[in-house]
Structures are given as C-alpha cells and as structure tokens.
Protein backbone atom coordinates (compact mmCIF):
# COMPACT_ATOMS: atom_id res chain seq x y z
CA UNK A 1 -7.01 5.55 18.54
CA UNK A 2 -8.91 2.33 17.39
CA UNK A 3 -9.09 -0.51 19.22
CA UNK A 4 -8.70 -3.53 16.86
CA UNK A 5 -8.15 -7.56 17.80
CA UNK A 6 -4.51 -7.61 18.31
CA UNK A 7 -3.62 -3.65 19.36
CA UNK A 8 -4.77 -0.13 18.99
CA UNK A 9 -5.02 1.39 15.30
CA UNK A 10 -4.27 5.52 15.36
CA UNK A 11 -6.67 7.02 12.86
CA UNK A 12 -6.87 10.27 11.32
CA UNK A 13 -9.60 11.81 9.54
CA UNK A 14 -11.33 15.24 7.60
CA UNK A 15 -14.55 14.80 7.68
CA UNK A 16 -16.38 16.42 4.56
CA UNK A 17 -19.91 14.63 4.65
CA UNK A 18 -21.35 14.93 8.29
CA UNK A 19 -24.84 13.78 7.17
CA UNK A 20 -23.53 10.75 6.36
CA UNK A 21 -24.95 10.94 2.75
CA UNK A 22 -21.98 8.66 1.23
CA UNK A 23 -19.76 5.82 1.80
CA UNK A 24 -16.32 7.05 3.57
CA UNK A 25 -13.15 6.79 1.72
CA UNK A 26 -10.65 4.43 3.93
CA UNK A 27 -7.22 5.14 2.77
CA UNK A 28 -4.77 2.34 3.56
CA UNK A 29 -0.58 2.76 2.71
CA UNK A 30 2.00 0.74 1.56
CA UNK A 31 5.28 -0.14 2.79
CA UNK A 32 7.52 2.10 3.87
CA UNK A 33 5.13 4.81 4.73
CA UNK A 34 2.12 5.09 7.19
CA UNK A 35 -1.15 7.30 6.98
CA UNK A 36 1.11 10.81 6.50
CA UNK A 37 1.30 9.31 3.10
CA UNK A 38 -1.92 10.76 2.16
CA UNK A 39 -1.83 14.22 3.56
CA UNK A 40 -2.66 15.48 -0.13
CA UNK A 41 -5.49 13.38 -0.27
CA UNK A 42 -7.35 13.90 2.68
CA UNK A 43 -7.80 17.35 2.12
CA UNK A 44 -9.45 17.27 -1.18
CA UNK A 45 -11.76 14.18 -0.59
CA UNK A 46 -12.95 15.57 2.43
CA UNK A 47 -13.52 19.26 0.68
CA UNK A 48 -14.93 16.97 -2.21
CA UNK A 49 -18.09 16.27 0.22
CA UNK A 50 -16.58 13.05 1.68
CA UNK A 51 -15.32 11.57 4.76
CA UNK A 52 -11.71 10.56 4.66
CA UNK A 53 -10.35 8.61 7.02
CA UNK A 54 -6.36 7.36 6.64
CA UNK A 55 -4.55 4.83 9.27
CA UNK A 56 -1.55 3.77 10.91
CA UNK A 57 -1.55 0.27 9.99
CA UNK A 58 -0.63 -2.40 12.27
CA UNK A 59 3.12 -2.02 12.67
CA UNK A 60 3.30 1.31 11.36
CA UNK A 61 3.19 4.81 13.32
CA UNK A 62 1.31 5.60 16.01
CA UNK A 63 -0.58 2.02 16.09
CA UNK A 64 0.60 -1.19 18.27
CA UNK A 65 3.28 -3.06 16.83
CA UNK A 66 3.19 -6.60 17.55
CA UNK A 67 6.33 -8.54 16.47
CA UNK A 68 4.67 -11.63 15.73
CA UNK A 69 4.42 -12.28 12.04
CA UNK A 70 1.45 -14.48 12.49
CA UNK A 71 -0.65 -11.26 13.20
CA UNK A 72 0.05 -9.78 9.79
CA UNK A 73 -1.75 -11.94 7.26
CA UNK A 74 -4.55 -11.22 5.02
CA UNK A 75 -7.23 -12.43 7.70
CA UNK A 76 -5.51 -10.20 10.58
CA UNK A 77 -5.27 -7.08 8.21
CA UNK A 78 -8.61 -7.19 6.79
CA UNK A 79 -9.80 -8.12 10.62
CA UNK A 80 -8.28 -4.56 11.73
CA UNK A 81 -10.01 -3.12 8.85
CA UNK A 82 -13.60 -4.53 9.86
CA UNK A 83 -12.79 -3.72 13.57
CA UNK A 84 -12.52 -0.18 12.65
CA UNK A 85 -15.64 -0.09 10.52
CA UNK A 86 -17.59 -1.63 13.89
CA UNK A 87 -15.79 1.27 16.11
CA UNK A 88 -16.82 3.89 13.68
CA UNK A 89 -20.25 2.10 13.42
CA UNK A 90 -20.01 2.21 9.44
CA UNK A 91 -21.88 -0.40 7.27
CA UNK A 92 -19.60 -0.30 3.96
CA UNK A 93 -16.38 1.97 2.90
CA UNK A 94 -14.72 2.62 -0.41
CA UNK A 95 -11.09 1.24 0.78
CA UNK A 96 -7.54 2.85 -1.29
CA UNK A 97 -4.87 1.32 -1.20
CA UNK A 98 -1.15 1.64 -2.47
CA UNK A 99 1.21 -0.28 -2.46
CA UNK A 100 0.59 -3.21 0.38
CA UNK A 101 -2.24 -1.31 1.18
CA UNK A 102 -3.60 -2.23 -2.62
CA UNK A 103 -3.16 -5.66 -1.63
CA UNK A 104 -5.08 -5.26 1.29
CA UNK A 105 -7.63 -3.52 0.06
CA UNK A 106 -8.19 -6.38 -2.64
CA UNK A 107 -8.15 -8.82 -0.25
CA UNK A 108 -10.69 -6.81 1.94
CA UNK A 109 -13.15 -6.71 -1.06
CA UNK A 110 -12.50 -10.70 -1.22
CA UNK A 111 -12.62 -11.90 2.33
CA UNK A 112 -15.28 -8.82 3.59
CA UNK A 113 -17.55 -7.78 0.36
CA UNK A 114 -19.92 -7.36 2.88
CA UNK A 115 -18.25 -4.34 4.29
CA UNK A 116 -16.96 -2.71 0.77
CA UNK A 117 -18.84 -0.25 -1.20
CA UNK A 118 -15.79 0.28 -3.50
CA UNK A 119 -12.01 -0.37 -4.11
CA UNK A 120 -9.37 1.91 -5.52
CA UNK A 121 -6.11 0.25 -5.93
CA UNK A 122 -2.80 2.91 -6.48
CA UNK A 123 -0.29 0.89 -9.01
CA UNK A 124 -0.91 -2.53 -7.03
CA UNK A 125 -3.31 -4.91 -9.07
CA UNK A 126 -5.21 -7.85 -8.56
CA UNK A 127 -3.59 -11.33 -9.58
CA UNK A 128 -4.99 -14.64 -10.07
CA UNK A 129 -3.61 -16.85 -7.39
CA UNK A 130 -0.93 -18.70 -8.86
CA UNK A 131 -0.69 -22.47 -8.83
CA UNK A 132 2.54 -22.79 -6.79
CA UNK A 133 3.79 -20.38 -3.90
CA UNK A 134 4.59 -17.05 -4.84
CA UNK A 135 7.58 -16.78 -3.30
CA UNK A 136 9.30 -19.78 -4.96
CA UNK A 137 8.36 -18.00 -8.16
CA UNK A 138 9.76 -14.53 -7.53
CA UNK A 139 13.27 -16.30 -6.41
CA UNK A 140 13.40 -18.34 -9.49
CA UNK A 141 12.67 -14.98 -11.64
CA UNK A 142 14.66 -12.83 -9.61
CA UNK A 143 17.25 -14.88 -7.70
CA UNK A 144 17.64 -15.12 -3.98
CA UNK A 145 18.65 -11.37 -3.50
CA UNK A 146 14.98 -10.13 -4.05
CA UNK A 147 14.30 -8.13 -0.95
CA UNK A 148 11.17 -9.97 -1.03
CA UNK A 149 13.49 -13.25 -0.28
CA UNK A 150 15.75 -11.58 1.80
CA UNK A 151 12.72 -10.28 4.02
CA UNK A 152 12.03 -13.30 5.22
CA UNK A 153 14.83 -13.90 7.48
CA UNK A 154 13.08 -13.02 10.96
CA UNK A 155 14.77 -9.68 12.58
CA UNK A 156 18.03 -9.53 10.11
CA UNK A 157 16.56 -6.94 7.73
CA UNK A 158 14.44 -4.95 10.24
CA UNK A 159 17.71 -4.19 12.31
CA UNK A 160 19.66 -3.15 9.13
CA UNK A 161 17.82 -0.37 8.09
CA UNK A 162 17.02 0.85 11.68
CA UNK A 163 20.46 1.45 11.88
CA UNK A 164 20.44 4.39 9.69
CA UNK A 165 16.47 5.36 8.75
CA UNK A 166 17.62 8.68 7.28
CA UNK A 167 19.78 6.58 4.82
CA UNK A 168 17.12 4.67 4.23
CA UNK A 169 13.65 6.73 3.37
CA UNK A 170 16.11 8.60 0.98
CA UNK A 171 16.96 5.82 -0.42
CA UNK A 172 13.69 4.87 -1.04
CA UNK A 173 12.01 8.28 -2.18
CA UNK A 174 13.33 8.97 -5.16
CA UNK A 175 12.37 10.21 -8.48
CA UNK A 176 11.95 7.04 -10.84
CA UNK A 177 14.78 5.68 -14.14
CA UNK A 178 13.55 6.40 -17.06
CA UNK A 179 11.73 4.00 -19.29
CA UNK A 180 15.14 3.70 -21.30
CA UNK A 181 17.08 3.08 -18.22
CA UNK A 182 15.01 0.51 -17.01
CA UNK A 183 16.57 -2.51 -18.87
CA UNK A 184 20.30 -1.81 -17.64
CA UNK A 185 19.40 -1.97 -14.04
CA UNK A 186 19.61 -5.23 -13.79
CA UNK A 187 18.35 -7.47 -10.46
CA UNK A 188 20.39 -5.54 -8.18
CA UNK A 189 17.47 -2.87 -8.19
CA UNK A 190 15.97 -5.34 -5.90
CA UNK A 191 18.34 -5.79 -3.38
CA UNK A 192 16.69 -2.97 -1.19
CA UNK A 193 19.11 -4.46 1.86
CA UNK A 194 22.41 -4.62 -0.40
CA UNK A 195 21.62 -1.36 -1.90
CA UNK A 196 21.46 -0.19 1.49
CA UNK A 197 24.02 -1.55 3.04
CA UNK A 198 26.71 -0.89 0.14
CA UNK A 199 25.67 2.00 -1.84
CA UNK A 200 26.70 5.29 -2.54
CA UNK A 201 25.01 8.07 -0.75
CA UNK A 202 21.67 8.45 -2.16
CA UNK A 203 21.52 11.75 -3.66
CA UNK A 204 19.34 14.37 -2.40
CA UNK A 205 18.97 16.17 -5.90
CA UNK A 206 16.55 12.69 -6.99
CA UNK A 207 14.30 12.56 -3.42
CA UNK A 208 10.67 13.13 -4.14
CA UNK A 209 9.68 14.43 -0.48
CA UNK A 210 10.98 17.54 0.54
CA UNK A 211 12.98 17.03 3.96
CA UNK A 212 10.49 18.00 6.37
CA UNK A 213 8.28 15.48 5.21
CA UNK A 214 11.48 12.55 5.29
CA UNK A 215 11.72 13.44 8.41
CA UNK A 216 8.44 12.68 9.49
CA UNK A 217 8.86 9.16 8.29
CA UNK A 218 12.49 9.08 10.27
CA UNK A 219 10.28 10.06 13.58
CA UNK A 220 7.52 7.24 13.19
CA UNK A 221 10.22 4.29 12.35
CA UNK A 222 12.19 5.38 15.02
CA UNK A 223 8.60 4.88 17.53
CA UNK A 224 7.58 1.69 15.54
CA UNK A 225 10.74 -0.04 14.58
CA UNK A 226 10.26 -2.14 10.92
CA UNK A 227 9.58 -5.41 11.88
CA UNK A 228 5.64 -4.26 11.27
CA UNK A 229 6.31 -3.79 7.61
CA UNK A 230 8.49 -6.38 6.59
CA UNK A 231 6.08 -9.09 8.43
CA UNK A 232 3.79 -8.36 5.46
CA UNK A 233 6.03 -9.74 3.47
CA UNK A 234 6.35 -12.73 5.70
CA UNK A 235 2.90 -13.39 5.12
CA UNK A 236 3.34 -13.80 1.23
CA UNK A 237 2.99 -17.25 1.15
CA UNK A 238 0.28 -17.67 4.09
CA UNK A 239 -1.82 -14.99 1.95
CA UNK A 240 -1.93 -17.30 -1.07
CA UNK A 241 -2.72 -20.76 1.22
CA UNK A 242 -5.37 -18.68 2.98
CA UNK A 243 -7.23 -18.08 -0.69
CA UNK A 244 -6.85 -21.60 -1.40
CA UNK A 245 -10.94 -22.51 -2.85
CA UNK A 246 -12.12 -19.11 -1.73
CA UNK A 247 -13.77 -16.83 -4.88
CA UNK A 248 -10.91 -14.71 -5.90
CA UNK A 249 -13.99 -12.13 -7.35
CA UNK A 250 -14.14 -8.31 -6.52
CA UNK A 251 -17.73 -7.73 -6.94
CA UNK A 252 -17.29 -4.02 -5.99
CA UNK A 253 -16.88 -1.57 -8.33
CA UNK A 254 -13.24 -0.64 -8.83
CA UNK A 255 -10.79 1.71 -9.91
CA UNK A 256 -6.88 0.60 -10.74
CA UNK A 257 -4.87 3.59 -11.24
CA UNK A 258 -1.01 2.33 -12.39
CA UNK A 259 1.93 4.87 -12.85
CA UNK A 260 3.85 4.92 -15.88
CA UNK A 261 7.12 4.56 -14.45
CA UNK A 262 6.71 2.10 -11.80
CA UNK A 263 9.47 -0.35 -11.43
CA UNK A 264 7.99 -1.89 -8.68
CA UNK A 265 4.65 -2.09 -9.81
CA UNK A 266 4.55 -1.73 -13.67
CA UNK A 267 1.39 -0.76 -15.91
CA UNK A 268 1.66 -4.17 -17.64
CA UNK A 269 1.10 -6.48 -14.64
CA UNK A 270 -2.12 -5.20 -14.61
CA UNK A 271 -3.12 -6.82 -17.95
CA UNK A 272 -6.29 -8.96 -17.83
CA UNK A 273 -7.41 -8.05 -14.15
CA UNK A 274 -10.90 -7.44 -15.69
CA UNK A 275 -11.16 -11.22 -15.38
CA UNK A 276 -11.09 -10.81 -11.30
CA UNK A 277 -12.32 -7.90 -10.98
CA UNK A 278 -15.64 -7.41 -13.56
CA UNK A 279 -16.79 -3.46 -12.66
CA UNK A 280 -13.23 -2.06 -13.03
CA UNK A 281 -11.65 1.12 -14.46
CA UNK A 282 -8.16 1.55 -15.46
CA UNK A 283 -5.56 4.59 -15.83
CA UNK A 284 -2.41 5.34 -16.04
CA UNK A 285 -0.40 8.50 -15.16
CA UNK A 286 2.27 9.47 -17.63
CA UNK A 287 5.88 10.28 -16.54
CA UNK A 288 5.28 8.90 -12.80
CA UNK A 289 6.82 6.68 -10.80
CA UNK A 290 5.61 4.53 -7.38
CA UNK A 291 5.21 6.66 -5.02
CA UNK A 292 1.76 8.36 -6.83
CA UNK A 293 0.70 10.02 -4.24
CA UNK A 294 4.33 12.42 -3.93
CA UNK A 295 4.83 12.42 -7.18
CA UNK A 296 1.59 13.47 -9.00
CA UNK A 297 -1.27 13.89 -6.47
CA UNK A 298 -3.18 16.37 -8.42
CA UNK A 299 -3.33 13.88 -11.15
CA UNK A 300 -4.29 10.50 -8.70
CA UNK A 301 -6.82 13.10 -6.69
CA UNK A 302 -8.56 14.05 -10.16
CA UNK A 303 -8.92 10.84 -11.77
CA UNK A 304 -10.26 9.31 -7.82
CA UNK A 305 -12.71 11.87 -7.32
CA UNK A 306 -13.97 12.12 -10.72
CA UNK A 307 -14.51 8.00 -10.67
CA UNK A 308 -16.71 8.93 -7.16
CA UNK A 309 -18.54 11.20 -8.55
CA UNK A 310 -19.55 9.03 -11.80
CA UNK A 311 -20.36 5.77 -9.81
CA UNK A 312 -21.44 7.44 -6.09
CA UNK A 313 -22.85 10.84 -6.81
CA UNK A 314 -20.47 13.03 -4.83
C-alpha cells in the first residue's frame, strides 16, 4: 500500500531489474477492471529484465475509494501517479495504459513530462482538445442514452450494476461483433445501463475471461463499490477545462497499440495523433477486440517489449 494525497493506492509488482538499470514500466487499467488486469503482463516484463509495477487505481480494488467526484480528475489522477513515483523514490517511468488508464497515462505525459520516460497507450489515443465540451458532443452524436451521459447522474448508475456484478462483468467481457456486424448494432450498444438492466442473459459461450478470473473482478467491486469508476467519467468535462492553454504535446516517446475490433475504441480514431504526439509508433492487432490484454496478450506483450527494447535497450 501507497500512500497518495487523497487515500492509500495498493500496488503490486515483479521486479525483473534490481540494479535499477532501466525505467520501470507503470501499468495503469481502465474501467471496469483494476491492476488483476495485467496479470499476463507482469510476468513477462519483469522476466524481460524490467520492473513492473501495476495499481489499484483510486476507486478500484484494494485502494481508498473516496466518493467525491472532485478527487477523480486529470490533476488528482496524475497527482496519485507522481505520489507513487516519490514513495518508490523513482525519477521517471514508462506509464501503460488501457482504456481510462490510456487517458491517464496521456495526460500524465502532459501535466508531469518531468516524471515520464515513455507512454504506451492500449486502444485509447490521444485527441486534440476539442473546441466545445466533450460531453455535449458525444450526446449530440450518440443521443442521451450514451452510458457516458447516463454516468453522470451522481449514485443512479453505480447502484444499478452493484445490484447484480456477476451480471454485469459478463456482460462486459465478451468476445467482440464482427467487423460486418458492427453497422446493425445501432446506439443501443451504448446503453451499458439499459443493456443491463433489460437484456437477455449474457451468454457465457462469448465471455473472454474464464470464470475464475470474473470472479475476481465480482470480489473487488463488491470491496470497492463503482462509484470510483464511473467518477472518471464525471470528470470528462473538468478534464478538458483543466487543459484549457496548457501544451497538449507528448514529448515522450510513445507507443499506441489499437485493436482491430474495438467498438469502443476503434483503430480509426487514432488517425493523425502524430500531430500531438511527435515520437510515436502505431499497431494494430488483427481479429481483437477491447479488452487487449484477455484477448491477445501474447500479441500486446510482443509488440510492448520489442518497442522497449528498440528505444530503451532492455
């Protein structure tokens, strides 16, 4: 356990480079999961000659979760993130992040370059901030029953899906439509609360994380309730007033790995990110969905750990 501004952070690390000869890999997840979510990665970065170090975000897990919203913007996030780096006494990390976590992890390299040596974002890219607030602009694309939208009504959705979190991480994991299904599916796709409220029974033949594994996730929602995750979303709007006139620029060399069947983060959005982000590399993994690190983590370990070995000599 961490102690960070607002709560303790629970930490978990392999530790593959006692001498300290390299930057450590930070790995940060996503919404729904918490650091579990990269028990295939730790392993190989840390037998890879590196020290890999995954955490419960705020809200998420073992760590505090504060109910306040306020305490899970951009500046909060990335202040948890620097608070571990003091704790752990390390200068600069290469930060990963899926999901969320690629959001935070972008806006760590923006708000703290002095603390980044790297940035590896898992299907989430980088966007210019846009000119009006974002959420205004994913209602009038998607219409009000964007679970985006719907998240912001304080405690509503939270209580929903703790009513049933079985129901709901199956719901979640599952293998992703195919490219020429995508089209049909229409906006209801989106209406994570609706879908779980009045769908059928998700099917276990489609989940993508064998049962154990759900039920790790049903153990740790059940401690940390889900207010922690959807206050990220509350914080959509604050996150783009708090960039107002700040350099948008990632500095740090970067890797953007997108998966080819993402419908919640689709290869295309990352068009044109080169503009942000100068020193990037792009990939994308063929016949995966969102959840990379379930779904292919062979692939996402290989490409990772070959990028660290071109551009920090592991």
């Amino acid at each position: 356990m961490i102690d960070a501004a607002n709560g303790a952070l629970a930490m978990y690390e392999m530790d593959g480079d006692p001498e300290r000869q390299r930057p450590p890999v930070i790995f940060i997840h996503g919404w729904p999961e918490i650091a579990y979510s990269w028990k295939r990665q730790l392993p190989a970065f840390s037998a890879a000659g590196l020290r890999a170090i995954a955490i419960d975000l705020k809200g998420f897990g073992r760590s505090d979760a504060p109910k306040d919203p306020a305490l899970y913007d951009a500046l909060h996030m990335t202040g948890d993130f620097t608070a571990l780096l003091d704790a752990l006494a390390i200068d600069k990390a290469i930060f990963c992040g899926h999901d969320w976590g690629g959001a935070l992890v972008w806006s760590m390299a923006q708000l703290h370059p002095d603390r980044v040596a790297g940035v590896i974002g898992l299907c989430t890219p980088l966007h210019p901030r846009p000119p009006v607030a974002p959420l205004a602009i994913i209602e009038k694309r998607f219409g009000p029953k964007h679970y985006f939208i719907q998240f912001q009504e304080r405690d509503a959705p939270e209580a929903l899906f703790e009513t049933d979190p079985d129901r709901f991480f199956h719901l979640m994991f599952r293998k992703p439509a195919p490219k020429e299904k995508r089209a049909s599916l229409g906006r209801n796709v989106f209406d994570l609360p609706g879908r779980f409220r009045d769908g059928p029974a998700p099917s276990r033949d489609e989940q993508i994380i064998p049962e154990a594994d759900i039920q790790v996730y049903v153990d740790a929602y059940n401690r940390s309730g889900f207010h922690g995750g959807i206050n990220l979303y509350r914080n959509i709007d604050r996150n783009w007033r708090i960039m107002e006139g700040r350099d948008e620029t990632v500095a740090a060399p970067s890797l953007w790995i997108g998966a080819e069947l993402d419908l919640f983060l689709p290869p295309e959005t990352a068009e044109g990110m080169e503009k942000l982000v100068p020193d990037l590399e792009k990939h994308i993994i063929a016949d995966c969905g969102h959840w990379v690190m379930w779904e292919k983590p062979d692939a996402a370990n290989a490409l990772m750990l070959d990028w660290l070995k071109r551009r920090f000599s592991i």
